[in-house]
N, C-alpha and C. Protein backbone atom coordinates (compact mmCIF):
# COMPACT_ATOMS: atom_id res chain seq x y z
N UNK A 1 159.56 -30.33 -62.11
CA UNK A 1 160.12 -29.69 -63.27
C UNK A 1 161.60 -29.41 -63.01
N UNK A 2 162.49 -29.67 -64.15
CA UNK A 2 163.90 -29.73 -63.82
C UNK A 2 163.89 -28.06 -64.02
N UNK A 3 165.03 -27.64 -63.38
CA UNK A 3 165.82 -26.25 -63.57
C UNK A 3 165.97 -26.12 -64.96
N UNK A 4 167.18 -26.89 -65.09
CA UNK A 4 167.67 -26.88 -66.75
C UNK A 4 167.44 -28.41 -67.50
N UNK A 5 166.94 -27.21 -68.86
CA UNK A 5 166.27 -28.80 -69.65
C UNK A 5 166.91 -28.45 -70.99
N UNK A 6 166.97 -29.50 -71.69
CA UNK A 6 167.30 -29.38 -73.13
C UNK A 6 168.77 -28.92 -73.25
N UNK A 7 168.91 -27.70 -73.86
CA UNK A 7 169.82 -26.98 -74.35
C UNK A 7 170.94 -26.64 -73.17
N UNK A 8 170.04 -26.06 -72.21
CA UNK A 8 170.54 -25.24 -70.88
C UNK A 8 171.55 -26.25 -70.43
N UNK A 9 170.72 -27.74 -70.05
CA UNK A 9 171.12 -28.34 -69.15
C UNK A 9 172.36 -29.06 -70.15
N UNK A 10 172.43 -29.16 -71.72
CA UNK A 10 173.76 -29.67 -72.02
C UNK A 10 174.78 -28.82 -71.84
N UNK A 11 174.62 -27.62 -72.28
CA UNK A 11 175.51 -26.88 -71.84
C UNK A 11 176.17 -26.21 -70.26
N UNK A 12 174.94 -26.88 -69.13
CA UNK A 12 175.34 -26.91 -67.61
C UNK A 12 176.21 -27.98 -67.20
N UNK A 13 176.32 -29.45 -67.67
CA UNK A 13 176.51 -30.60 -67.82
C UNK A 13 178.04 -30.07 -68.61
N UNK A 14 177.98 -29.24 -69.74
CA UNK A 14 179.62 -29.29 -70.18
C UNK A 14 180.60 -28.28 -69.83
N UNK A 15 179.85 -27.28 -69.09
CA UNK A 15 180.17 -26.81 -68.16
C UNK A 15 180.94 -27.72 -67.10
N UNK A 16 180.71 -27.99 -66.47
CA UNK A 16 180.75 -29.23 -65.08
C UNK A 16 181.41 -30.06 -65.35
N UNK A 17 181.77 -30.31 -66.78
CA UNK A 17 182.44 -31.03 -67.49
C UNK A 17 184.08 -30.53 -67.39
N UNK A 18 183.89 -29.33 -67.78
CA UNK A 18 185.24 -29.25 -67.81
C UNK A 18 185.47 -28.15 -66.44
N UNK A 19 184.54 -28.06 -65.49
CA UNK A 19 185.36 -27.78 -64.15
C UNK A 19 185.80 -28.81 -63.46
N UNK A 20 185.20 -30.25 -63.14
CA UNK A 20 186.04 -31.17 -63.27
C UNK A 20 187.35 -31.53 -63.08
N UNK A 21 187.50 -30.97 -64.41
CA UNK A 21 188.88 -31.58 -64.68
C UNK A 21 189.70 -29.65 -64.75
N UNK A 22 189.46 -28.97 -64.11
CA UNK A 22 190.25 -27.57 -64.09
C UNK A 22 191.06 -27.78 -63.12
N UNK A 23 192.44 -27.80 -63.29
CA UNK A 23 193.00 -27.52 -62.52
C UNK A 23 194.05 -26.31 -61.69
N UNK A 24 193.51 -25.16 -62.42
CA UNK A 24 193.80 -23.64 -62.36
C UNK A 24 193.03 -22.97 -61.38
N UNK A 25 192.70 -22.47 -60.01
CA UNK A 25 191.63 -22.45 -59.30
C UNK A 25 190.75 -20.64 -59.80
N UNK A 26 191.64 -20.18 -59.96
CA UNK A 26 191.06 -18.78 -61.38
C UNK A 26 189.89 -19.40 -62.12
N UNK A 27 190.41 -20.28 -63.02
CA UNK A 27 189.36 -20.45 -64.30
C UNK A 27 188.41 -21.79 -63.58
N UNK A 28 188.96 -22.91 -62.17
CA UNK A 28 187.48 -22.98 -61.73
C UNK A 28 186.91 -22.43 -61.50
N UNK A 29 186.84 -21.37 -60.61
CA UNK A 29 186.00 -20.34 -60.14
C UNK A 29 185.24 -19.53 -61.52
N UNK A 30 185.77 -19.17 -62.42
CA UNK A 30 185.12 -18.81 -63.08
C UNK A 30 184.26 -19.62 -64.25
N UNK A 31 184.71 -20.89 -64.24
CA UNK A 31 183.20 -21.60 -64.45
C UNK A 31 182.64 -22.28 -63.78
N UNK A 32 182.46 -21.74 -62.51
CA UNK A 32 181.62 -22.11 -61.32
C UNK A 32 180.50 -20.92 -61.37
N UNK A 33 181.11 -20.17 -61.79
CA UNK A 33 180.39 -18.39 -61.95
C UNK A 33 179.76 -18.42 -63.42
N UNK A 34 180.04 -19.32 -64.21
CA UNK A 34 179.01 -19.59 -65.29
C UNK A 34 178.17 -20.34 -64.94
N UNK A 35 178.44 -21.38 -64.45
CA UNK A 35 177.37 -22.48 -64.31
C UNK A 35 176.26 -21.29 -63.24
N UNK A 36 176.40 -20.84 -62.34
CA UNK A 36 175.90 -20.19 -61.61
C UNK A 36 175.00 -19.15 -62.11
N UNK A 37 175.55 -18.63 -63.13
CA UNK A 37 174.78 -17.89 -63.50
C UNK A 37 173.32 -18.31 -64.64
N UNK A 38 174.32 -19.38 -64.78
CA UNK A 38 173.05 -19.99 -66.27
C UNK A 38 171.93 -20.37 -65.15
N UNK A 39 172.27 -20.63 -63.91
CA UNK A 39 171.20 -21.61 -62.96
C UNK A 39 170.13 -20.33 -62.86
N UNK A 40 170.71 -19.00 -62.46
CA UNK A 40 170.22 -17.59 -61.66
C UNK A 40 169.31 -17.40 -62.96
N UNK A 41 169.67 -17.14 -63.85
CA UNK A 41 169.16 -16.92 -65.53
C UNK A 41 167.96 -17.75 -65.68
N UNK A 42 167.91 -19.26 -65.42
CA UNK A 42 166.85 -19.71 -65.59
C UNK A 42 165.21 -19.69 -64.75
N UNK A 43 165.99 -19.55 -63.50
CA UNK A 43 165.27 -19.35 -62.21
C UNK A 43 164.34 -18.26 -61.73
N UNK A 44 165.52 -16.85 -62.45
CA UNK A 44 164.75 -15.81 -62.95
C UNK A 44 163.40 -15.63 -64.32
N UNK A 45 163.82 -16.44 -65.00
CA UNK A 45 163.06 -16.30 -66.22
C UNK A 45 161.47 -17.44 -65.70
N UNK A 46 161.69 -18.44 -64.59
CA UNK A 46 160.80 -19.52 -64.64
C UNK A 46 160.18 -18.51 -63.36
N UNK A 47 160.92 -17.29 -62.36
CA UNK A 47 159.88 -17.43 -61.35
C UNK A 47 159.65 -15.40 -62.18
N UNK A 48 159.40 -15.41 -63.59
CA UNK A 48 159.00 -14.37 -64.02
C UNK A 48 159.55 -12.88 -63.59
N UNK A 49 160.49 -12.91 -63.67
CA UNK A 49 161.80 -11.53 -63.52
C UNK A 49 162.06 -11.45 -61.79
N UNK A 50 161.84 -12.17 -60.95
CA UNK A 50 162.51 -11.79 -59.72
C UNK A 50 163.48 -11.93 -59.65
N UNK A 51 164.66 -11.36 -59.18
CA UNK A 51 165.99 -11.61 -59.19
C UNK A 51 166.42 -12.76 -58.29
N UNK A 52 167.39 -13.25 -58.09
CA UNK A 52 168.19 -14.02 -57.64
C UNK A 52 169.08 -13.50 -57.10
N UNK A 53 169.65 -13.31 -55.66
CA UNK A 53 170.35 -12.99 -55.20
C UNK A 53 171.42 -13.29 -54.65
N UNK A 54 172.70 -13.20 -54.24
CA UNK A 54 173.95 -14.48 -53.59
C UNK A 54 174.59 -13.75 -52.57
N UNK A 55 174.81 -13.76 -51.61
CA UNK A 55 175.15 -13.64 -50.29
C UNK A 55 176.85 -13.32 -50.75
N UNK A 56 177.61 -12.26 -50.31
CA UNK A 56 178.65 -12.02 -50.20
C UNK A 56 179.66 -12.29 -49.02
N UNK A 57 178.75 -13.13 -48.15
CA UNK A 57 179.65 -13.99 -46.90
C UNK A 57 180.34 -14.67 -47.71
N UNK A 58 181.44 -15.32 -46.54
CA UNK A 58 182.35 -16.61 -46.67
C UNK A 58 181.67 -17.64 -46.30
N UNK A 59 182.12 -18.63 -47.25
CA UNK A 59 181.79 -20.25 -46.54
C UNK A 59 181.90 -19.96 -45.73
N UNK A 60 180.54 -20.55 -44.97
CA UNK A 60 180.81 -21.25 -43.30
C UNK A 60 181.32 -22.45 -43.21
N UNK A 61 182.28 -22.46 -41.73
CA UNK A 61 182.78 -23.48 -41.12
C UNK A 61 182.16 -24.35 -40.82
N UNK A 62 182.05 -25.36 -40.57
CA UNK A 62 181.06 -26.05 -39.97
C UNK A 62 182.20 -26.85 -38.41
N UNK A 63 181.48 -27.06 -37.17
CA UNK A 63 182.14 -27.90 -36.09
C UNK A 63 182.45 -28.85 -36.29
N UNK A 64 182.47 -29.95 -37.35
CA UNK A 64 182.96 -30.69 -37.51
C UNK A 64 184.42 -30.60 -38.57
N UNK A 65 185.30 -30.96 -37.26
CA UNK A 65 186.46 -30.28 -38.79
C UNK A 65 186.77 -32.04 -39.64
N UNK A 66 186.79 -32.97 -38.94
CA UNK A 66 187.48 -34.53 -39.39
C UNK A 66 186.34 -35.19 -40.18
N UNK A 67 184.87 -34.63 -40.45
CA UNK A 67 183.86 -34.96 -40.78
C UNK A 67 184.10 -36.16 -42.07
N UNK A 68 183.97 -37.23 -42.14
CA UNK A 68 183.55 -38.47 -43.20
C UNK A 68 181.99 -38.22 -44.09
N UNK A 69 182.77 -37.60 -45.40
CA UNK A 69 181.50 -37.59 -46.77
C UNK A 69 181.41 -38.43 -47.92
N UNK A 70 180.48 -39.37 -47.86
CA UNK A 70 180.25 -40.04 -49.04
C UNK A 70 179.39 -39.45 -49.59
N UNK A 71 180.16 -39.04 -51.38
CA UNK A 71 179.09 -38.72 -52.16
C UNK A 71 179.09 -39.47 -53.14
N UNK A 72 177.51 -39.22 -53.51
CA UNK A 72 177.35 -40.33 -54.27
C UNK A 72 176.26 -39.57 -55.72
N UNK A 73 176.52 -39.99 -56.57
CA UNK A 73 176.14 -39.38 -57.83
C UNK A 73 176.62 -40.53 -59.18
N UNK A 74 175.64 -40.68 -60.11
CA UNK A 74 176.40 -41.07 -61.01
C UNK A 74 177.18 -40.81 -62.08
N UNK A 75 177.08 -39.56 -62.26
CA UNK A 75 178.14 -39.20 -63.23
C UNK A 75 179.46 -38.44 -62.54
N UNK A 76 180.46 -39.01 -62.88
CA UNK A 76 182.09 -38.70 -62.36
C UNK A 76 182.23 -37.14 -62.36
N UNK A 77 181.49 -36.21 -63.44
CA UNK A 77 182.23 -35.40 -63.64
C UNK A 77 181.51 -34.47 -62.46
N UNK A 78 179.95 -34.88 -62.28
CA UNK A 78 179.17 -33.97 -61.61
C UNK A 78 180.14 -34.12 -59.64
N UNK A 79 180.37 -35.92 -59.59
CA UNK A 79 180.80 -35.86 -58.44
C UNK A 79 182.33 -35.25 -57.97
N UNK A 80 183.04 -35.32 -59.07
CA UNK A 80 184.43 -34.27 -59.03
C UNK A 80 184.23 -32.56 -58.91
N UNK A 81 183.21 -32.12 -59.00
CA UNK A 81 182.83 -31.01 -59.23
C UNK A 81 182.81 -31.15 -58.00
N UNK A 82 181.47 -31.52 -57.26
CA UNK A 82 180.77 -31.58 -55.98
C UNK A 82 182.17 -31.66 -55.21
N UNK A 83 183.19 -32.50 -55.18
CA UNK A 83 184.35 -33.11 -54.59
C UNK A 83 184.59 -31.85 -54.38
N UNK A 84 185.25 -30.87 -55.29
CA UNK A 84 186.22 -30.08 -55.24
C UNK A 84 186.00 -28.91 -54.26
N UNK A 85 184.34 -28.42 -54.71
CA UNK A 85 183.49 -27.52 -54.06
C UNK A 85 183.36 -27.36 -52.63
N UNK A 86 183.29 -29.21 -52.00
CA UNK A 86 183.01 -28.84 -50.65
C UNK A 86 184.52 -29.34 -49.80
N UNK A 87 185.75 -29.36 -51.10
CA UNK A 87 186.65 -29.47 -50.18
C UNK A 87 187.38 -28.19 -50.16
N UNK A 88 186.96 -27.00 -50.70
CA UNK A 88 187.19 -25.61 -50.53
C UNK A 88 186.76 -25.28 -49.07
N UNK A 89 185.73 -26.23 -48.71
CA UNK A 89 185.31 -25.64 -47.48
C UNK A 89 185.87 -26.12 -46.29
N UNK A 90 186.24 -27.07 -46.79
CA UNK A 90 187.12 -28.50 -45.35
C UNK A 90 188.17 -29.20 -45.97
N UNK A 91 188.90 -28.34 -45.86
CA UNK A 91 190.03 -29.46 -46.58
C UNK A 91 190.68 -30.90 -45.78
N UNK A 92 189.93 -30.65 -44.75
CA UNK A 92 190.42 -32.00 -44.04
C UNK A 92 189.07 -33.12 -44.30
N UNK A 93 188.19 -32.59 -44.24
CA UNK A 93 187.58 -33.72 -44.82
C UNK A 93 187.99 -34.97 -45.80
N UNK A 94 187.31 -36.18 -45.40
CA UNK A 94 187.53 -37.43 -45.84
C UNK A 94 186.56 -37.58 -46.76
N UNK A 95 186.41 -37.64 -48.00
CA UNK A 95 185.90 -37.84 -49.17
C UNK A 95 185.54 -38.86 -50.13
N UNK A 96 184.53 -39.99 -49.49
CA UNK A 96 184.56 -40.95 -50.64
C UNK A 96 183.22 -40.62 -51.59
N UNK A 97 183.43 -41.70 -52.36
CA UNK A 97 182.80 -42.00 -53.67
C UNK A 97 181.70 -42.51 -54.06
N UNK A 98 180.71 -42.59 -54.73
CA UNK A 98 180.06 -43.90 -55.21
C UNK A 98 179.48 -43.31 -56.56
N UNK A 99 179.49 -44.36 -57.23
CA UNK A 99 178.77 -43.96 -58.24
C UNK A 99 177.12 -45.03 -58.48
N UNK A 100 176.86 -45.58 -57.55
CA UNK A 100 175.28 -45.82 -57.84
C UNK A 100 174.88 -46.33 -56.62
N UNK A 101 173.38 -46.71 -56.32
CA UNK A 101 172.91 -46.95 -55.29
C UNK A 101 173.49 -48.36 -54.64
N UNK A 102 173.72 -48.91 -55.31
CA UNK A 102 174.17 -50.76 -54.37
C UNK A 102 175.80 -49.56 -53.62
N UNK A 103 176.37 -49.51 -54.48
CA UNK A 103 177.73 -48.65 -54.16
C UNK A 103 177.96 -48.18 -52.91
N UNK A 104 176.60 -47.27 -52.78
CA UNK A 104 176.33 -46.23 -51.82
C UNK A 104 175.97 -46.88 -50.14
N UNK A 105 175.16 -48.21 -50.83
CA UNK A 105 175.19 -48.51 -49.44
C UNK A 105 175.87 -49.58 -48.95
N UNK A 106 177.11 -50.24 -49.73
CA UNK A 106 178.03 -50.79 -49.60
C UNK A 106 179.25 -49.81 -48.14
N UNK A 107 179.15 -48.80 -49.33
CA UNK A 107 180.24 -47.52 -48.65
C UNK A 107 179.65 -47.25 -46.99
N UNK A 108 178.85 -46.84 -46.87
CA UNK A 108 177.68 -46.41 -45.94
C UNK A 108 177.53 -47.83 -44.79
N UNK A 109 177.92 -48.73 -45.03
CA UNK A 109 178.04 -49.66 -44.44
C UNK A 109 179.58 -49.43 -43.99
N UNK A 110 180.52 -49.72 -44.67
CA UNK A 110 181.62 -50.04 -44.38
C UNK A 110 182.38 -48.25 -43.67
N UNK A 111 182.12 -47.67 -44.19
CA UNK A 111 182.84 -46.21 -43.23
C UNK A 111 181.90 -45.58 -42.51
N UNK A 112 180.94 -45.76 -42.00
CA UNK A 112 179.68 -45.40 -41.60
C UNK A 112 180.00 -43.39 -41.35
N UNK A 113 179.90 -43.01 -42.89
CA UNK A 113 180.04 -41.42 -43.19
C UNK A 113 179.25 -40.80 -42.00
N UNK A 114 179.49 -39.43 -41.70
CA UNK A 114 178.78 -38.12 -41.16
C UNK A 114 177.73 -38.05 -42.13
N UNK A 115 178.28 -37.50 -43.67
CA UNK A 115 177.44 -37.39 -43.73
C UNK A 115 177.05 -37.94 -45.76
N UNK A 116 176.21 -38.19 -46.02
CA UNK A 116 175.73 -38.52 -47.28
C UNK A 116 175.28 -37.48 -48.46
N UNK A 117 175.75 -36.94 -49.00
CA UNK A 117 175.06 -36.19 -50.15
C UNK A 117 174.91 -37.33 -51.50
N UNK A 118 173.78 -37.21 -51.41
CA UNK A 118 173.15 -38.29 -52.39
C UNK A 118 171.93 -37.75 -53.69
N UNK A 119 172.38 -38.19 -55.07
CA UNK A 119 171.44 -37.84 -56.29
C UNK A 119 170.36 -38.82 -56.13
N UNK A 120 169.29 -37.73 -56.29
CA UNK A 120 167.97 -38.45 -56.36
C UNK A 120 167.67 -39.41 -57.74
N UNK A 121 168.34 -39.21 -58.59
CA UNK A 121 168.52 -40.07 -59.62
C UNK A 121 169.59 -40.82 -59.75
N UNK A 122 169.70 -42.12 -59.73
CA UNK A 122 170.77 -43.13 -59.33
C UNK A 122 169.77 -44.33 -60.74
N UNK A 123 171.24 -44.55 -61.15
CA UNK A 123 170.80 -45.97 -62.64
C UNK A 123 170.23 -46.92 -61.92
N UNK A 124 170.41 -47.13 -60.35
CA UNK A 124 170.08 -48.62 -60.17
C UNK A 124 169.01 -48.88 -58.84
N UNK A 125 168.63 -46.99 -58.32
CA UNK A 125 167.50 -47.02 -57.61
C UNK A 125 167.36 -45.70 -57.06
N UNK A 126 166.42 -45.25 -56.85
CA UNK A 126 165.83 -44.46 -56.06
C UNK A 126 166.53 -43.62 -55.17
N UNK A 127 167.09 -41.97 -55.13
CA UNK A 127 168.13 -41.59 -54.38
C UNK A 127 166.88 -41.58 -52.99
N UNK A 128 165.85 -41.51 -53.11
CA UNK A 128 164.58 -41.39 -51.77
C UNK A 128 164.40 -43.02 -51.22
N UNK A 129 164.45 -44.38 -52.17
CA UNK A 129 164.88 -45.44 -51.69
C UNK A 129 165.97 -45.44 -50.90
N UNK A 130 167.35 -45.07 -51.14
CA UNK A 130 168.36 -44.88 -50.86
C UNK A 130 168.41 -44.22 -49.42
N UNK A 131 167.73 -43.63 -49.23
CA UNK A 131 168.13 -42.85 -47.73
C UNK A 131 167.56 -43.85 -46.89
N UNK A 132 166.36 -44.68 -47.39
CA UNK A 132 166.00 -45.44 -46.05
C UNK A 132 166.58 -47.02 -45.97
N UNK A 133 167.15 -46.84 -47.07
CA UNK A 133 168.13 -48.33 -46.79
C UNK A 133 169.60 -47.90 -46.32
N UNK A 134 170.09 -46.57 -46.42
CA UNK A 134 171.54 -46.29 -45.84
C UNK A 134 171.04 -45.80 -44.49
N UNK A 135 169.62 -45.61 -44.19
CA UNK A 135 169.47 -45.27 -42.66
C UNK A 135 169.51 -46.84 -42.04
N UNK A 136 169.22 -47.62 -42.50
CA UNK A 136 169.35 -49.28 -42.16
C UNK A 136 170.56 -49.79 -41.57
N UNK A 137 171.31 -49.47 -42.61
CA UNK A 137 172.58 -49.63 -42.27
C UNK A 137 173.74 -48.28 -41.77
N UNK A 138 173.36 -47.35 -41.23
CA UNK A 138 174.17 -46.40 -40.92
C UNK A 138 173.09 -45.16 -40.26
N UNK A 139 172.37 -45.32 -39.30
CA UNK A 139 171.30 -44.80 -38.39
C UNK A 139 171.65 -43.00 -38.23
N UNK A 140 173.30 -43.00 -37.91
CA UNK A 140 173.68 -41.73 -37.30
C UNK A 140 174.34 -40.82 -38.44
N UNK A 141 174.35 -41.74 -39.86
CA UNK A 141 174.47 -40.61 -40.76
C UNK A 141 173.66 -39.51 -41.32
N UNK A 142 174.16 -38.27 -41.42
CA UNK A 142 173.07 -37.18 -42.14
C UNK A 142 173.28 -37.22 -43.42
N UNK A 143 172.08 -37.11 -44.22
CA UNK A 143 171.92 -37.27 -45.60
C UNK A 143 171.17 -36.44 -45.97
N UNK A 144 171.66 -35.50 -47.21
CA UNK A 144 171.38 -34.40 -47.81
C UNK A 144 171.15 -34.83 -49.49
N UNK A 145 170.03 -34.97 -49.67
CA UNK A 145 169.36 -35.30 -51.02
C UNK A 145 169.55 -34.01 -52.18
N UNK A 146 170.45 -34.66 -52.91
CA UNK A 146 171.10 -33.79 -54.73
C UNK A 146 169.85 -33.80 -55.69
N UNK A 147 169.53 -32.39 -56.17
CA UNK A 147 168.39 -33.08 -57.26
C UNK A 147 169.07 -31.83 -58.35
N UNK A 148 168.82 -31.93 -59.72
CA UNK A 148 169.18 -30.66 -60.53
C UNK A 148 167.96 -29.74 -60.36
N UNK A 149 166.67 -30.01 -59.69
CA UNK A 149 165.77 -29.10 -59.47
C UNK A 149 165.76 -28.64 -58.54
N UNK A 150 164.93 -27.36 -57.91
CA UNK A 150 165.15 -26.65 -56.53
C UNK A 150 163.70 -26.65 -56.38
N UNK A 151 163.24 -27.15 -56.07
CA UNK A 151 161.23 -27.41 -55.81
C UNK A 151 161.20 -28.06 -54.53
N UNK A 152 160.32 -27.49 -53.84
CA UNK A 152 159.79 -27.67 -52.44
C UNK A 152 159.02 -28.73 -52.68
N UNK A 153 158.71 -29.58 -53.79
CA UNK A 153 158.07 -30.76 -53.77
C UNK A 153 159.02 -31.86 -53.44
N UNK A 154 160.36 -31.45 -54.34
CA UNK A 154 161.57 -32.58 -53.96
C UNK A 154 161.78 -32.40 -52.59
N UNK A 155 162.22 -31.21 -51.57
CA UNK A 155 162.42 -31.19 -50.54
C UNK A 155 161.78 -31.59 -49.77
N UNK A 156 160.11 -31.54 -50.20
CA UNK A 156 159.38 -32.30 -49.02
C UNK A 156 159.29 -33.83 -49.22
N UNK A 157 159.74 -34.17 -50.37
CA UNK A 157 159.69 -35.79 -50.40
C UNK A 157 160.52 -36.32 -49.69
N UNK A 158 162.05 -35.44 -49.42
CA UNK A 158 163.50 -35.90 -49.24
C UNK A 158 163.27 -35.82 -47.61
N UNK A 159 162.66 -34.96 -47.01
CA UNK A 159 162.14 -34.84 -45.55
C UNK A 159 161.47 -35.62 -45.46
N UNK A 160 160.29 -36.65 -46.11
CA UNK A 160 159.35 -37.34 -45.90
C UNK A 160 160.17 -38.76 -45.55
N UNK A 161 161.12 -38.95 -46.43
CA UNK A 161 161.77 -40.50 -46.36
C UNK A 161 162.72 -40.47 -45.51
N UNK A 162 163.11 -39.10 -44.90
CA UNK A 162 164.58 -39.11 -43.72
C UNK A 162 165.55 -38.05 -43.65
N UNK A 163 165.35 -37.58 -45.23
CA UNK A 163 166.88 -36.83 -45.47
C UNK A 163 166.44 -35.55 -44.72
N UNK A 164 167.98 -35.28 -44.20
CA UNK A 164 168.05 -34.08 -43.41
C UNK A 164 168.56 -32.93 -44.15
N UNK A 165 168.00 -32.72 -45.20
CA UNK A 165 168.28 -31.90 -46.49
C UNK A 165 168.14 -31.83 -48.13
N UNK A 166 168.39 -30.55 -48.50
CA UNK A 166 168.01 -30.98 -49.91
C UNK A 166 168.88 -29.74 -50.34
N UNK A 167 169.58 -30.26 -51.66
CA UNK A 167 170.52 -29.55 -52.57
C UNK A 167 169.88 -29.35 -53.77
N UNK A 168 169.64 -28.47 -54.50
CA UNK A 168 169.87 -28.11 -55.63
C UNK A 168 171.17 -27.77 -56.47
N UNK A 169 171.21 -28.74 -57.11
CA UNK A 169 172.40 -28.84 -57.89
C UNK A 169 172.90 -27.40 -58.74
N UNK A 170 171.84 -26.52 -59.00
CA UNK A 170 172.17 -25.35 -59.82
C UNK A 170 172.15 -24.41 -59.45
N UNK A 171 172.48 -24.47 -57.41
CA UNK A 171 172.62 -23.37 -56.47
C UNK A 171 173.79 -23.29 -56.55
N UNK A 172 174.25 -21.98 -56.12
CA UNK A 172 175.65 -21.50 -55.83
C UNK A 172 176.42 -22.18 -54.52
N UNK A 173 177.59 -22.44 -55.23
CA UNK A 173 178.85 -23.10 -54.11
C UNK A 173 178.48 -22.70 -52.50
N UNK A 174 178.39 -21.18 -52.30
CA UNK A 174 177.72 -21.49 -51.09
C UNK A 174 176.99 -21.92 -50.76
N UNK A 175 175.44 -22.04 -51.26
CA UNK A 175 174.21 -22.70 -50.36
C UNK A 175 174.70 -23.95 -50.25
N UNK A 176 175.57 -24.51 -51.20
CA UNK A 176 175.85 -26.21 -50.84
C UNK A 176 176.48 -26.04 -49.90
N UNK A 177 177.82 -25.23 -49.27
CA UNK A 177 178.79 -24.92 -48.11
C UNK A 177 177.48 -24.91 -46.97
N UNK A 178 176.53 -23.64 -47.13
CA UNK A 178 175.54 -23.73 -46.28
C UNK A 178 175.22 -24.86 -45.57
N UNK A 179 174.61 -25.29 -46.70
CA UNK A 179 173.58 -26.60 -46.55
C UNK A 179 174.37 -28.02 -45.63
N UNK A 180 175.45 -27.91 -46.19
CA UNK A 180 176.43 -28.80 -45.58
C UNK A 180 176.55 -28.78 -43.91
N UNK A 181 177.13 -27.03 -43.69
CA UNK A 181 177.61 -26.94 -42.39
C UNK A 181 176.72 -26.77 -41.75
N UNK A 182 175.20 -27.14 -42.36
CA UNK A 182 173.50 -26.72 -41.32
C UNK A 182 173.39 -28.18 -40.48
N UNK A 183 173.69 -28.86 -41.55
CA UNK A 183 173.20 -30.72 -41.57
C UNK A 183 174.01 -31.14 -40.39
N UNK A 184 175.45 -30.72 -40.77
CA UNK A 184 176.37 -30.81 -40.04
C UNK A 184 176.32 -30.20 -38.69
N UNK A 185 176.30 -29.31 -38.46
CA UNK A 185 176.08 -28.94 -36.89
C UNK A 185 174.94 -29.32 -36.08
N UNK A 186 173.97 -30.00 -36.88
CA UNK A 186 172.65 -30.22 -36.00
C UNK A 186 172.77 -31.61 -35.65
N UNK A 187 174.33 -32.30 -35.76
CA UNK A 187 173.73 -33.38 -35.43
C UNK A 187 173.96 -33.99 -33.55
């Protein structure tokens, strides 16, 4: 079951839309803090009034400061978002692209990334196909599986095929910082 459906999720999507393209870091942040909240709002209402809570730490660092990330997603605006987010956390990070699965393991071949954040929905295959054909070709990369849902069913699928992680797309900027610098230090 997705997080956000219908209504929610166009308006999470145009959200994301125009953080994107923000180039004021004020008014990203503050529709990073919408999107965030519409995610907390839904999450609350689906797991029947428990709250949602967000950690008032700083991004963590992670030991890798020169770290190589291919992300890969198909829509531009979601992966400019993602872009921007985890280069708050590393600005030295090296940052490529893809926008679909042949793409991904084109890239993954040719810069052999640290690490992979990859959508489980890809136009042209399988983001859970995808991890075991970029483990084919790129053995020592870590790959952290994108889904817009946060279900321990996706996470255990994404562990089942390889990935050394799982994102929920409608978690807060930190758990992705988290999630990043976890993948990242364990390797």
């Amino acid at each position: 079951m997705s997080i956000m459906q219908g209504e929610s999720k166009a308006r999470w999507l145009d959200l994301c839309e125009q953080a994107a393209v923000e180039q004021d870091p004020a008014k990203l942040l503050e529709l990073v803090q919408k999107i965030n909240e519409m995610a907390a709002e839904k999450r609350r209402s689906l797991e029947q009034g428990t709250p949602v809570t967000a950690s008032d730490r700083a991004f963590p660092r992670t030991k890798s400061a020169n770290s190589r990330i291919l992300l890969v997603d198909d829509s531009a605006t979601v992966r400019g978002l993602i872009k921007t987010l985890i280069a708050q956390q590393n600005p030295a990070w090296e940052i490529a692209e893809a926008g679909n699965g042949q793409e991904a393991l084109e890239k993954a071949l040719t810069l052999q990334p640290d690490l992979v954040l990859l959508d489980l929905n890809l136009p042209d295959i399988s983001g859970l196909d995808a991890v075991l054909k970029i483990r084919q070709v790129s053995p020592a990369t870590k790959i952290i599986i994108c889904s817009l849902s946060d279900t321990g069913h996706i996470a255990a699928m994404a562990q089942h095929v390889g990935a050394d992680g799982h994102f929920a797309k409608t978690s807060s900027p930190e758990d992705l910082h988290k999630t990043i610098a976890a993948v990242l230090d364990h390797r």
